[in-house]
C-alpha atoms as a PDB file:
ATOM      1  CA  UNK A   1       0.000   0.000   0.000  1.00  0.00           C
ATOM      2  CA  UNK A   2       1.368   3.265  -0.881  1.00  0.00           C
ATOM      3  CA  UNK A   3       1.362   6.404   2.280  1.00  0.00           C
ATOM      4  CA  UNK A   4      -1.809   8.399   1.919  1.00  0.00           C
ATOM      5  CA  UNK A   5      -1.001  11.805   2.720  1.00  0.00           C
ATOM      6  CA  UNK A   6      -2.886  13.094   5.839  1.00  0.00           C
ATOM      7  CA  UNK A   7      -2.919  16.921   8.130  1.00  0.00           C
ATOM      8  CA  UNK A   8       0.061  16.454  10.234  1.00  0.00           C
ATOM      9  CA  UNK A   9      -1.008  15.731  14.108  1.00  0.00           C
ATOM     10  CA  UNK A  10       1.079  14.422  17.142  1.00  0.00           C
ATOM     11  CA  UNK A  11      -1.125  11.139  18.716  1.00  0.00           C
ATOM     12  CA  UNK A  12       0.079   9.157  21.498  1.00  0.00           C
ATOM     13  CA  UNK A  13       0.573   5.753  19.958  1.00  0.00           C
ATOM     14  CA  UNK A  14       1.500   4.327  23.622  1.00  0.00           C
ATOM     15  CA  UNK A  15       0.101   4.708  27.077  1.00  0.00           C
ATOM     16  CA  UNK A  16       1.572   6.908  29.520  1.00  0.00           C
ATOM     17  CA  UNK A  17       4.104   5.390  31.563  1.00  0.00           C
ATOM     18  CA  UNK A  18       3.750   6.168  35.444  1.00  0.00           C
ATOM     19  CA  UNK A  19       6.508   5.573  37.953  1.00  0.00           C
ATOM     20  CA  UNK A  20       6.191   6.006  42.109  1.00  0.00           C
ATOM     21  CA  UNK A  21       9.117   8.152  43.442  1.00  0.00           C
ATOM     22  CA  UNK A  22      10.056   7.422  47.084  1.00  0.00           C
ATOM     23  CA  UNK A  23      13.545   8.937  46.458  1.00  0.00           C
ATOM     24  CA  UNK A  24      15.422  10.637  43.934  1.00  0.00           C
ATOM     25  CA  UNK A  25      18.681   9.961  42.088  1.00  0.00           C
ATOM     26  CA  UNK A  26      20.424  10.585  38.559  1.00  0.00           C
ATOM     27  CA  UNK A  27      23.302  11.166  36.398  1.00  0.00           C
ATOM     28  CA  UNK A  28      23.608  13.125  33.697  1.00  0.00           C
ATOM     29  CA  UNK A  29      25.736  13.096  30.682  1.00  0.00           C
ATOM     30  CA  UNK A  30      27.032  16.490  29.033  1.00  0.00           C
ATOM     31  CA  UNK A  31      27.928  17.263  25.521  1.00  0.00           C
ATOM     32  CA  UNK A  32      28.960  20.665  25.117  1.00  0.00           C
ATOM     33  CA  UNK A  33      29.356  20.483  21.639  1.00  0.00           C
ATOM     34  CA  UNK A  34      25.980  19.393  20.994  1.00  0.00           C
ATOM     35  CA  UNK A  35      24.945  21.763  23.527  1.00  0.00           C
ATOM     36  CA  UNK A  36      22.883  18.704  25.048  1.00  0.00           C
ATOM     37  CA  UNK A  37      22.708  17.642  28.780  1.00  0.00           C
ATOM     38  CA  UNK A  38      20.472  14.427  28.934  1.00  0.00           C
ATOM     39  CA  UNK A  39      19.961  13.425  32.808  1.00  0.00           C
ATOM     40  CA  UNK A  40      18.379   9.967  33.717  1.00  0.00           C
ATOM     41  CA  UNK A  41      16.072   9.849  36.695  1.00  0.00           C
ATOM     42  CA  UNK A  42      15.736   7.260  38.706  1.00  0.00           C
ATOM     43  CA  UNK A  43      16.669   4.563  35.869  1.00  0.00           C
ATOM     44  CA  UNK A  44      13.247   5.294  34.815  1.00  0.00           C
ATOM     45  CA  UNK A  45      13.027   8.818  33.206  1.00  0.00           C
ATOM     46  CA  UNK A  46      15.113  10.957  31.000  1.00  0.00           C
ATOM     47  CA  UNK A  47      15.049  14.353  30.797  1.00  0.00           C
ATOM     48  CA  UNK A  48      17.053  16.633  28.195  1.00  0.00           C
ATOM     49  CA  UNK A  49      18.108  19.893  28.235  1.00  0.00           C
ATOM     50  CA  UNK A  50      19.398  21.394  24.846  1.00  0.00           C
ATOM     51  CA  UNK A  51      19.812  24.473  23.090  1.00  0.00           C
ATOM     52  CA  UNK A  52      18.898  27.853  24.582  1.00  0.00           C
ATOM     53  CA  UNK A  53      18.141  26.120  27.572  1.00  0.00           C
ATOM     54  CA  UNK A  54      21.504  24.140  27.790  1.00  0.00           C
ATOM     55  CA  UNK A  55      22.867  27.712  27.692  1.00  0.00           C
ATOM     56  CA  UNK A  56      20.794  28.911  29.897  1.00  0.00           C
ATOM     57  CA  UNK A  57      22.264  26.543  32.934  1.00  0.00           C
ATOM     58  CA  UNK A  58      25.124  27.873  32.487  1.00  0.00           C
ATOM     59  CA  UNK A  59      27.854  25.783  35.001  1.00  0.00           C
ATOM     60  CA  UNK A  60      25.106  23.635  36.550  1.00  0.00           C
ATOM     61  CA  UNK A  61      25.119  22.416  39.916  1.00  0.00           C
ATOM     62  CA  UNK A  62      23.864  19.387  42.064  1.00  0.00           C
ATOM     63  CA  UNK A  63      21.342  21.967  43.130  1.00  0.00           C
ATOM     64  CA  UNK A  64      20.194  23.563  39.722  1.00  0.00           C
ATOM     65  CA  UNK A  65      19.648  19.411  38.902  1.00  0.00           C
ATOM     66  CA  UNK A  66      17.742  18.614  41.501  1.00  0.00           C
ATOM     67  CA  UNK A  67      15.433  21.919  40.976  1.00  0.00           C
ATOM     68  CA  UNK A  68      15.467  20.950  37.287  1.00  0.00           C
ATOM     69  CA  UNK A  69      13.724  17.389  38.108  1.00  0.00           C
ATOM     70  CA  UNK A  70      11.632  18.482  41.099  1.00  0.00           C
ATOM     71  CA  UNK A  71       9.688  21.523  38.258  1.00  0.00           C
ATOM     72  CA  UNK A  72       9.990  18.730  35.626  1.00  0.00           C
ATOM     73  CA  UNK A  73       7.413  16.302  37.543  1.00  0.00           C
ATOM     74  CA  UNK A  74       5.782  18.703  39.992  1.00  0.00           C
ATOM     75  CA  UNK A  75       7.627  17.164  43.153  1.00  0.00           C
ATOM     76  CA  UNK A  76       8.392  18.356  46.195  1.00  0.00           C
ATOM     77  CA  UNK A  77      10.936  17.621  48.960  1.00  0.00           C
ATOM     78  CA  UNK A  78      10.095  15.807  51.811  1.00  0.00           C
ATOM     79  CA  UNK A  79      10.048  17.466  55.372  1.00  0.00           C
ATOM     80  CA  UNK A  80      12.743  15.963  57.412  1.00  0.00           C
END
């Protein structure tokens, strides 16, 4: 069959994924040259962080990370 042409449109072709965070850990890995920092969460989620944005992080931190993923999914530190 040959591609029928169609209005472009973004459709989820698989079901969210949803993952229960207790704790939170990562590492990242940086390619300045690419201008790319891709940081894994919890061996579960991957977050990247390119362009303008990259930039924007300047000489990122432990701290800037962890802000990073806590906006990212809406989570909040635990009281200790």
């Amino acid at each position: 069959m040959n591609a029928i042409a169609i209005k472009p449109k973004t459709v989820e072709v698989m079901p969210a994924r949803t993952a229960n965070f207790t704790n939170l850990f990562w590492r990242t890995s940086d390619d300045a040259f690419q201008r790319k920092l891709t940081v894994v969460v919890n061996n579960v989620a991957v977050i990247q962080v390119t362009g303008a944005d990259y930039d924007a992080l300047g000489e990122w931190t432990d701290d800037a990370i962890q802000n990073l993923i806590l906006a990212k999914f809406g989570l909040e530190l635990a009281t200790q």
